[in-house]
PDB file of N, CA and C in Angstrom:
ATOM      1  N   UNK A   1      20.298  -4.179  -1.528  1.00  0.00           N
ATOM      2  CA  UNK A   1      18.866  -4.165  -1.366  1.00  0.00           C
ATOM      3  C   UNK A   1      18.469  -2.877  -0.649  1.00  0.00           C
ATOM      4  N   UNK A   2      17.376  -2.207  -1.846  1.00  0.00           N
ATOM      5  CA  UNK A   2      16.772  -1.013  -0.450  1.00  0.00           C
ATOM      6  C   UNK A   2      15.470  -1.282   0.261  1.00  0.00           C
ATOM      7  N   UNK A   3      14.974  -1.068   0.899  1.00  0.00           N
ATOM      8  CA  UNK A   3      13.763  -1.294   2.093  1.00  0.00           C
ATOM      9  C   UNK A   3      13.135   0.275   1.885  1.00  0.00           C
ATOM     10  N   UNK A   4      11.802  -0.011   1.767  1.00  0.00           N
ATOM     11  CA  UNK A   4      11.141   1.117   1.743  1.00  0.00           C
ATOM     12  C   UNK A   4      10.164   0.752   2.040  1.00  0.00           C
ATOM     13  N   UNK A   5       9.749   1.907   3.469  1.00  0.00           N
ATOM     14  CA  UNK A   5       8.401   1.765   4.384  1.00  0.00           C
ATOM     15  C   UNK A   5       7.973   2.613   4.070  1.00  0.00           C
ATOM     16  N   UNK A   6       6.398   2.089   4.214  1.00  0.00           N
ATOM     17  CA  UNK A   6       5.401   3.571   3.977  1.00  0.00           C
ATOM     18  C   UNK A   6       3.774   3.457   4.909  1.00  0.00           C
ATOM     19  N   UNK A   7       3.650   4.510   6.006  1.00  0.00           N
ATOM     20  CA  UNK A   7       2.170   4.405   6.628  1.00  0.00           C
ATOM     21  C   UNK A   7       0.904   4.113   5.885  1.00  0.00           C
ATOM     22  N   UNK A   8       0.032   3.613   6.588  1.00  0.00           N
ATOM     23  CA  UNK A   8      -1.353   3.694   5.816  1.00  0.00           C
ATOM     24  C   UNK A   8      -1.465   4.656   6.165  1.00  0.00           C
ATOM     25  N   UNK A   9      -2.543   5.344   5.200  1.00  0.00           N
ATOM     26  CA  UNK A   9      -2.998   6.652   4.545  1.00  0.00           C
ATOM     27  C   UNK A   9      -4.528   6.370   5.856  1.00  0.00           C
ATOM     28  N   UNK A  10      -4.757   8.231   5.787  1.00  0.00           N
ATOM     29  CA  UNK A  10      -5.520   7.964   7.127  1.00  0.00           C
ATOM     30  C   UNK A  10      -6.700   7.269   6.965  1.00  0.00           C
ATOM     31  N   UNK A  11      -7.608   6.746   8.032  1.00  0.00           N
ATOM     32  CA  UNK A  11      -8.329   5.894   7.920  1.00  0.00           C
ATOM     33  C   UNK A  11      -9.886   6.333   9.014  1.00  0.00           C
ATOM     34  N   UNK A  12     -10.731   5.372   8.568  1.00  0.00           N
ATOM     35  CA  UNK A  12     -12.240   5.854   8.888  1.00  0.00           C
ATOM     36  C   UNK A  12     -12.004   5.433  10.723  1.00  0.00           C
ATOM     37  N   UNK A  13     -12.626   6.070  11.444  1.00  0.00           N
ATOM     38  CA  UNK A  13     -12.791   5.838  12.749  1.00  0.00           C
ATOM     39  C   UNK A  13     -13.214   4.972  13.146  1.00  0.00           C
ATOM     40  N   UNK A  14     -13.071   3.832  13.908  1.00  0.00           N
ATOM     41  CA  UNK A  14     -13.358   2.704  14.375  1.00  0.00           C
ATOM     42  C   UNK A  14     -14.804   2.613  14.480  1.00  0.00           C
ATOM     43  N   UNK A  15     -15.525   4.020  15.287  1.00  0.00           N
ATOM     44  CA  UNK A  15     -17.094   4.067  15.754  1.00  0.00           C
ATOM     45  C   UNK A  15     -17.850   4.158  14.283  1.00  0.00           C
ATOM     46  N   UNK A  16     -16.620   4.631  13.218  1.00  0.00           N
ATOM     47  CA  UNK A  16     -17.576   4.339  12.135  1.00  0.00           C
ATOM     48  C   UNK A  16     -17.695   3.570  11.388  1.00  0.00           C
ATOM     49  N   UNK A  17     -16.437   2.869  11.291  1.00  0.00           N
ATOM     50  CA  UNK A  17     -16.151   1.290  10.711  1.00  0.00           C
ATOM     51  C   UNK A  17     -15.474   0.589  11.481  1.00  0.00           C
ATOM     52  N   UNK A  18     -15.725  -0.490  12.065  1.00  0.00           N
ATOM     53  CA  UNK A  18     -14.671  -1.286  12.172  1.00  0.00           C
ATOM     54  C   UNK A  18     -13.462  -1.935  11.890  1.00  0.00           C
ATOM     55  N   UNK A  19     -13.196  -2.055  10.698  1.00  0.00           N
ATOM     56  CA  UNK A  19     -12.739  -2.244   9.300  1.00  0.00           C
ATOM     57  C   UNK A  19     -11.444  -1.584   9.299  1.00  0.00           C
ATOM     58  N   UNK A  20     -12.093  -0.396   9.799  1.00  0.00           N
ATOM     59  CA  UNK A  20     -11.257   1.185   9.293  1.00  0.00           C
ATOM     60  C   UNK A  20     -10.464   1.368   8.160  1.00  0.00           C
ATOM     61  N   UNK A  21     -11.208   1.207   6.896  1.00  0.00           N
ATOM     62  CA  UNK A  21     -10.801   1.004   5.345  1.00  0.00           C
ATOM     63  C   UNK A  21     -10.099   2.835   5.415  1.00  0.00           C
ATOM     64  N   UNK A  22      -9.216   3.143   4.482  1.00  0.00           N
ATOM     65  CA  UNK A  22      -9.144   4.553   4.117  1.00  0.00           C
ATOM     66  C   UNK A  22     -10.295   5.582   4.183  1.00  0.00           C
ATOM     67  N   UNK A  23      -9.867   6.409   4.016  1.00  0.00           N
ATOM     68  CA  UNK A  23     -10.947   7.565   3.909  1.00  0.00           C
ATOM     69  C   UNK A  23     -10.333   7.948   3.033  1.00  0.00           C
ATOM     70  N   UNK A  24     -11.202   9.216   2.042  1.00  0.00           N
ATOM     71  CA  UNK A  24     -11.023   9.829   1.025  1.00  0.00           C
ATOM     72  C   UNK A  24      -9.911  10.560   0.788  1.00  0.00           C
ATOM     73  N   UNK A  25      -9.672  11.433   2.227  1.00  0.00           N
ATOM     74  CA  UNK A  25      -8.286  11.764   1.800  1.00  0.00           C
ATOM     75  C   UNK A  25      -7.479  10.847   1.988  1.00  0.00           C
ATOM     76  N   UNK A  26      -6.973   9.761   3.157  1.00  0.00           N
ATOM     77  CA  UNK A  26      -5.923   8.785   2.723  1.00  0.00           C
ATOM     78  C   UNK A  26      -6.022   7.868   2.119  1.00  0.00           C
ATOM     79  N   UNK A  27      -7.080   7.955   0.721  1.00  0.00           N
ATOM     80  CA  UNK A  27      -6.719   6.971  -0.378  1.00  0.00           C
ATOM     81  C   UNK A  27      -6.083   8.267  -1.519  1.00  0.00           C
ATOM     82  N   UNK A  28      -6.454   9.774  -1.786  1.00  0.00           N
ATOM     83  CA  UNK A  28      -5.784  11.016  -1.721  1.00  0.00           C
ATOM     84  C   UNK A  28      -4.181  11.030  -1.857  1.00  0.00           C
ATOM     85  N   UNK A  29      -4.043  10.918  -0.467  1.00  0.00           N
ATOM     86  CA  UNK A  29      -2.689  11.285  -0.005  1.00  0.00           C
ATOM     87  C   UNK A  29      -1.762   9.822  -0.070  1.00  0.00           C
ATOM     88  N   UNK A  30      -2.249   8.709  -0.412  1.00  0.00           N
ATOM     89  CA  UNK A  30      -1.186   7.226  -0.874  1.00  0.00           C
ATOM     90  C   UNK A  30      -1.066   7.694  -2.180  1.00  0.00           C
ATOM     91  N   UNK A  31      -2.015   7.939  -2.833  1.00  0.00           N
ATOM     92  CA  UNK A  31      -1.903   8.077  -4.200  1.00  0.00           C
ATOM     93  C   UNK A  31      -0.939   9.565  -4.857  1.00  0.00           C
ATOM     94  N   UNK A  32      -0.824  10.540  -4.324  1.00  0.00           N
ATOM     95  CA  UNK A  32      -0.026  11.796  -4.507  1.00  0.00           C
ATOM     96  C   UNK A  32       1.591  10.700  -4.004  1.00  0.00           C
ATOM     97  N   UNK A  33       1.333   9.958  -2.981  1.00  0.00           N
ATOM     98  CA  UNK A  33       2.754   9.392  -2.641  1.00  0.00           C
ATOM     99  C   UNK A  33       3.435   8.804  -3.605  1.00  0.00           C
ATOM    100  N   UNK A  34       2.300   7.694  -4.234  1.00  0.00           N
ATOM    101  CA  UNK A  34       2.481   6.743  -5.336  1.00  0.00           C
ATOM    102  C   UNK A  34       2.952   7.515  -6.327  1.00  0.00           C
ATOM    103  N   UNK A  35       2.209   8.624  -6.790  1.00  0.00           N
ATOM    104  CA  UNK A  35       2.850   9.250  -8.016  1.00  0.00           C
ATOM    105  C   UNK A  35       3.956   9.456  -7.912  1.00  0.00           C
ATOM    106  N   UNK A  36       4.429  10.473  -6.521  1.00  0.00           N
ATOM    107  CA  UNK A  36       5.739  11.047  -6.369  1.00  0.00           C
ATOM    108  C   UNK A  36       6.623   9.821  -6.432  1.00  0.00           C
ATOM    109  N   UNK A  37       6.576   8.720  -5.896  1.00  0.00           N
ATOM    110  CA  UNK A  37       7.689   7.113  -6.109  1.00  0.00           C
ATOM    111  C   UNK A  37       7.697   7.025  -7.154  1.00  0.00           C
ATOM    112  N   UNK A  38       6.869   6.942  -7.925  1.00  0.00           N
ATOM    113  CA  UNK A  38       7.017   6.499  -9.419  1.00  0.00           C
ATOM    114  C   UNK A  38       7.767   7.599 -10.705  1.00  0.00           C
ATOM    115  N   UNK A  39       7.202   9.372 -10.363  1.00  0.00           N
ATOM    116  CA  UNK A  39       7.915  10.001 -10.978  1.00  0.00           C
ATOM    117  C   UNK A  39       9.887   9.889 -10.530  1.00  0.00           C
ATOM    118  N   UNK A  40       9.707   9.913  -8.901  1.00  0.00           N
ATOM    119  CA  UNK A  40      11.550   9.233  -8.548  1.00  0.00           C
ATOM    120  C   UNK A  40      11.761   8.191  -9.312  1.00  0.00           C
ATOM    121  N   UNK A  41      11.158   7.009  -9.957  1.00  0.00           N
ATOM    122  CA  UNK A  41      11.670   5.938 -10.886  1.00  0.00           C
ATOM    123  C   UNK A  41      11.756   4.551  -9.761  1.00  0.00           C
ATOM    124  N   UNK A  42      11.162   4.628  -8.092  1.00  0.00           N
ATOM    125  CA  UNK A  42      11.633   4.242  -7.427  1.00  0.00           C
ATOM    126  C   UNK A  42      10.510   2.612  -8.002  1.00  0.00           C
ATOM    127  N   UNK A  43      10.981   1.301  -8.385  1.00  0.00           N
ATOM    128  CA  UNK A  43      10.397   0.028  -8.248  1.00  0.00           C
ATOM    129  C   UNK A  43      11.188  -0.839  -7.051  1.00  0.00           C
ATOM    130  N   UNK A  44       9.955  -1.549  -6.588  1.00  0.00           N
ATOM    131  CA  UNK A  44       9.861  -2.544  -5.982  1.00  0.00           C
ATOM    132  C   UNK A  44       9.430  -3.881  -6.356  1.00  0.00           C
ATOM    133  N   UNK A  45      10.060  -4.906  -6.382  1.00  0.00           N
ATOM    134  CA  UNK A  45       9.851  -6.387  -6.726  1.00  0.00           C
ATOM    135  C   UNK A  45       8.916  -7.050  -5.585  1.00  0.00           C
ATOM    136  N   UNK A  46       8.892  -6.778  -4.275  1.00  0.00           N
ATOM    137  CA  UNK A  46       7.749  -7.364  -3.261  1.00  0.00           C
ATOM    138  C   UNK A  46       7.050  -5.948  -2.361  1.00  0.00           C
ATOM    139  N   UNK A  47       5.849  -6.376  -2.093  1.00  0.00           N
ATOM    140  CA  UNK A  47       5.026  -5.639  -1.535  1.00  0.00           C
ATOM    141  C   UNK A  47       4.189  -6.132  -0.294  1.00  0.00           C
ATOM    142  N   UNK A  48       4.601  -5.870   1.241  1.00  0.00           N
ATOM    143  CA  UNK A  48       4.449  -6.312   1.928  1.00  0.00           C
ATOM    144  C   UNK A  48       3.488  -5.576   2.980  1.00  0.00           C
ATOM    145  N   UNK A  49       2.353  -6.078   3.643  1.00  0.00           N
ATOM    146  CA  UNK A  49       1.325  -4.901   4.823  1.00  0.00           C
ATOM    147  C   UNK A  49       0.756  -6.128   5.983  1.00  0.00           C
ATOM    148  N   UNK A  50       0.245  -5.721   6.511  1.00  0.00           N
ATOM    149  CA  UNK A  50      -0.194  -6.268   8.313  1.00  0.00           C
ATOM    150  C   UNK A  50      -1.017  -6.895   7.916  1.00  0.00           C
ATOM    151  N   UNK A  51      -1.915  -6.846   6.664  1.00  0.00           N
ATOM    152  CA  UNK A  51      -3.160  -7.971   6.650  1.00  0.00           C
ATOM    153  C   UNK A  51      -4.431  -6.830   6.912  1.00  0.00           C
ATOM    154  N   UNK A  52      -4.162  -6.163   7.342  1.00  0.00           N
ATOM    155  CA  UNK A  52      -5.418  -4.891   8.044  1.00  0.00           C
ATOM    156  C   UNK A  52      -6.108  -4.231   6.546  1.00  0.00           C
ATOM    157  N   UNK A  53      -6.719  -4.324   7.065  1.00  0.00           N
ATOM    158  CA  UNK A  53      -7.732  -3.528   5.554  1.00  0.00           C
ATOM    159  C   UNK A  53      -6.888  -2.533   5.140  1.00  0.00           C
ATOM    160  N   UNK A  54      -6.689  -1.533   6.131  1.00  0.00           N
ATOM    161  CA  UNK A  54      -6.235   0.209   5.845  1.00  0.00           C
ATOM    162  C   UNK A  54      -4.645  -0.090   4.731  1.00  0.00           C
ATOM    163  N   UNK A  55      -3.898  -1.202   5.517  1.00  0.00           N
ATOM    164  CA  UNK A  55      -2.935  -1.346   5.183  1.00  0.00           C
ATOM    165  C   UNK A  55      -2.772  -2.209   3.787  1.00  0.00           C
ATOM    166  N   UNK A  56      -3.789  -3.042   3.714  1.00  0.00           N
ATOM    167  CA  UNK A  56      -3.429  -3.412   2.129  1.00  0.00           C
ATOM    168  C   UNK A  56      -4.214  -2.535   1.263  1.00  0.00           C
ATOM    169  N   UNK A  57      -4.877  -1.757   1.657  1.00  0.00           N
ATOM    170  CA  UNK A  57      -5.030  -0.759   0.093  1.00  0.00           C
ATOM    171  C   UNK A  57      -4.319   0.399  -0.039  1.00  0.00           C
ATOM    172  N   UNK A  58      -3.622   0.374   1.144  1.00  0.00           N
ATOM    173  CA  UNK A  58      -2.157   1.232   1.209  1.00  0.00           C
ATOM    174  C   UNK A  58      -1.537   0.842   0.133  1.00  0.00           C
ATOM    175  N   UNK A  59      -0.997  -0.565   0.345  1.00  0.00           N
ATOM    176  CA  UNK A  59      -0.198  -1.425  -0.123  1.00  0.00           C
ATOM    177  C   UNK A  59      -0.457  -1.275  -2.031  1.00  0.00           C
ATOM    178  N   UNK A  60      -1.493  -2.197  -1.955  1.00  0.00           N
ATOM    179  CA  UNK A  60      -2.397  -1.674  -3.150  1.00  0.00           C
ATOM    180  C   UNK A  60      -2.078  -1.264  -4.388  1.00  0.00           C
ATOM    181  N   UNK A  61      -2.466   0.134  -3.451  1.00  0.00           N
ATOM    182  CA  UNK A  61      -1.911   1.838  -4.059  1.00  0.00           C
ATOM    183  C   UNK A  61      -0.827   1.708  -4.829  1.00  0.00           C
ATOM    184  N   UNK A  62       0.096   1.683  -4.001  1.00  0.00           N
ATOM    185  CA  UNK A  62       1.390   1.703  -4.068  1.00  0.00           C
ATOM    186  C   UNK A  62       2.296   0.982  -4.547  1.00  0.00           C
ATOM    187  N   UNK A  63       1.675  -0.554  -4.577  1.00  0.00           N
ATOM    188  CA  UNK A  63       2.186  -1.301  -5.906  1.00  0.00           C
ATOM    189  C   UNK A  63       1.715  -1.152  -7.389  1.00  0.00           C
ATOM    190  N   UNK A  64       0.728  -1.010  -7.127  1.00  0.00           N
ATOM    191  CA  UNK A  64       0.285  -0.021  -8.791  1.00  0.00           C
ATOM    192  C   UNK A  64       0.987   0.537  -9.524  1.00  0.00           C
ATOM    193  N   UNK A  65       1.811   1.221  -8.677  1.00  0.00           N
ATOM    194  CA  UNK A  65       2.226   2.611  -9.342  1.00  0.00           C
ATOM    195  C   UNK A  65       3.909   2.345  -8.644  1.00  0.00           C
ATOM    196  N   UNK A  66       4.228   1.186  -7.929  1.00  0.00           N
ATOM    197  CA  UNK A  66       5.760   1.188  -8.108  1.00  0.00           C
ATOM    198  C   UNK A  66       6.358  -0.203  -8.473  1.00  0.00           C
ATOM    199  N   UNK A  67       5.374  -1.056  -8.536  1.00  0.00           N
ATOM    200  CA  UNK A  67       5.937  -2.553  -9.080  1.00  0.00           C
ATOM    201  C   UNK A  67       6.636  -3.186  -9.780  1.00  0.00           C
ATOM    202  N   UNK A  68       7.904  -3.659 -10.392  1.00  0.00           N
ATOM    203  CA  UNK A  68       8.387  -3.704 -11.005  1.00  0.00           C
ATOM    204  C   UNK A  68       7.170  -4.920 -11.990  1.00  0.00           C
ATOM    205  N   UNK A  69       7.069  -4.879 -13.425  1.00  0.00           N
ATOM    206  CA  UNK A  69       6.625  -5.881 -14.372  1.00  0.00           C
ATOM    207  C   UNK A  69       7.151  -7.540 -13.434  1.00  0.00           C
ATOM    208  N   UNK A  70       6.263  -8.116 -13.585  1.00  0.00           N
ATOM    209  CA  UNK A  70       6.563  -9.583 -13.271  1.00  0.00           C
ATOM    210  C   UNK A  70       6.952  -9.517 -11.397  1.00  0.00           C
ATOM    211  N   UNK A  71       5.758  -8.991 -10.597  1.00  0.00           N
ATOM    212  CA  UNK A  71       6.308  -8.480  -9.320  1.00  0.00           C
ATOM    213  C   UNK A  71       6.436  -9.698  -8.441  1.00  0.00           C
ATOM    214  N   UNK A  72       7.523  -9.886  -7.640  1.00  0.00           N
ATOM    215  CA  UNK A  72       7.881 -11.288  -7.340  1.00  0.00           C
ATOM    216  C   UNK A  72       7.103 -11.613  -6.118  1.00  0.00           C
ATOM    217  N   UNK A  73       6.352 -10.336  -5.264  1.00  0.00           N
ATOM    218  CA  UNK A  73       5.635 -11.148  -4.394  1.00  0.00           C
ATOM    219  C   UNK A  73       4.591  -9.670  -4.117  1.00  0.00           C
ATOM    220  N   UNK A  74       3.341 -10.232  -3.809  1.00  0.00           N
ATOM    221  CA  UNK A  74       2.492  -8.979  -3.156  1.00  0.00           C
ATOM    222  C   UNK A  74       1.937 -10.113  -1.680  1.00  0.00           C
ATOM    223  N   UNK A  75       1.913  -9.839   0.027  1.00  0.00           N
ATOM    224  CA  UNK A  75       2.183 -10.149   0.472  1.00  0.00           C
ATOM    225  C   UNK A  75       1.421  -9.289   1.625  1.00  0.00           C
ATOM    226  N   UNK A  76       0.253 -10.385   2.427  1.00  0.00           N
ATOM    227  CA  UNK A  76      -0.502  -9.051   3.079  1.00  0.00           C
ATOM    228  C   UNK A  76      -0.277 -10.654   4.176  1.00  0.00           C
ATOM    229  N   UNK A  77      -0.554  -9.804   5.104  1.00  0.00           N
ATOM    230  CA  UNK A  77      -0.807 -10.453   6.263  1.00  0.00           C
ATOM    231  C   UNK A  77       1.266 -11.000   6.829  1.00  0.00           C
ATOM    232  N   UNK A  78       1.940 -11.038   5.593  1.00  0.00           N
ATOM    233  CA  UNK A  78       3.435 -11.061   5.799  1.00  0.00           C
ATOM    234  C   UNK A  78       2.881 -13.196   5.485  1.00  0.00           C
ATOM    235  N   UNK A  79       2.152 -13.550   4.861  1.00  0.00           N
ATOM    236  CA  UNK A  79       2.276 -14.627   5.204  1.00  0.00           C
ATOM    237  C   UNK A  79       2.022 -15.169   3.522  1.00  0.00           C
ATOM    238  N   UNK A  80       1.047 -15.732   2.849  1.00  0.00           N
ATOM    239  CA  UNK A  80       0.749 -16.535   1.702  1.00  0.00           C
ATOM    240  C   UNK A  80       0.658 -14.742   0.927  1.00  0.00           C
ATOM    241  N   UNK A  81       1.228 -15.243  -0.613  1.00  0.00           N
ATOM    242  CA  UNK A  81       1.110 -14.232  -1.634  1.00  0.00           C
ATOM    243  C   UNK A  81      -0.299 -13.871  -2.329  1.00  0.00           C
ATOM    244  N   UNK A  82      -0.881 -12.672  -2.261  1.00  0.00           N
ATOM    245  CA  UNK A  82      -2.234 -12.317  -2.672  1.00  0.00           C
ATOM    246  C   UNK A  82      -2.331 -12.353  -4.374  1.00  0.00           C
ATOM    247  N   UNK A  83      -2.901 -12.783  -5.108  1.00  0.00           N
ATOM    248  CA  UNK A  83      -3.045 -12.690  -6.044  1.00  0.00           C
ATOM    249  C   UNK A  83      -3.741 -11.758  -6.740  1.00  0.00           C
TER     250      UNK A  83
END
């Protein structure tokens, strides 16, 4: 089994969202990541983030573009599977 971690992509300032969803460049810079995983050939069968906004459209991202077909779990909060 390999394990592969990856940061959320940067995110809006608290005073300006609470939320702190991505910002333009770190929805940008997940997505240049995503490509580069996917041109490596690298899939993943589960996809796991904190539950935090920033972090599941990290997540997101990144299962998009590295999921294996038939992905056995997408998984936010580490707890019930997101559909």
């Amino acid at each position: 089994m390999k394990l592969y971690l990856a940061q959320h992509g940067e995110a809006c300032a608290k005073d300006i969202d609470p939320e702190r969803p991505l910002t333009d460049q770190g929805r940008d810079d997940i997505e240049r990541l995503a490509a580069f995983l996917a041109r490596a050939g690298i899939q993943v069968e589960r996809v796991i983030d904190s539950g935090k906004l920033r972090a599941a459209q990290t997540a997101d991202l990144l299962a998009a573009a590295v999921a294996v077909v038939g992905l056995l779990g997408r998984f936010s909060g580490a707890s019930e599977p997101r559909t």
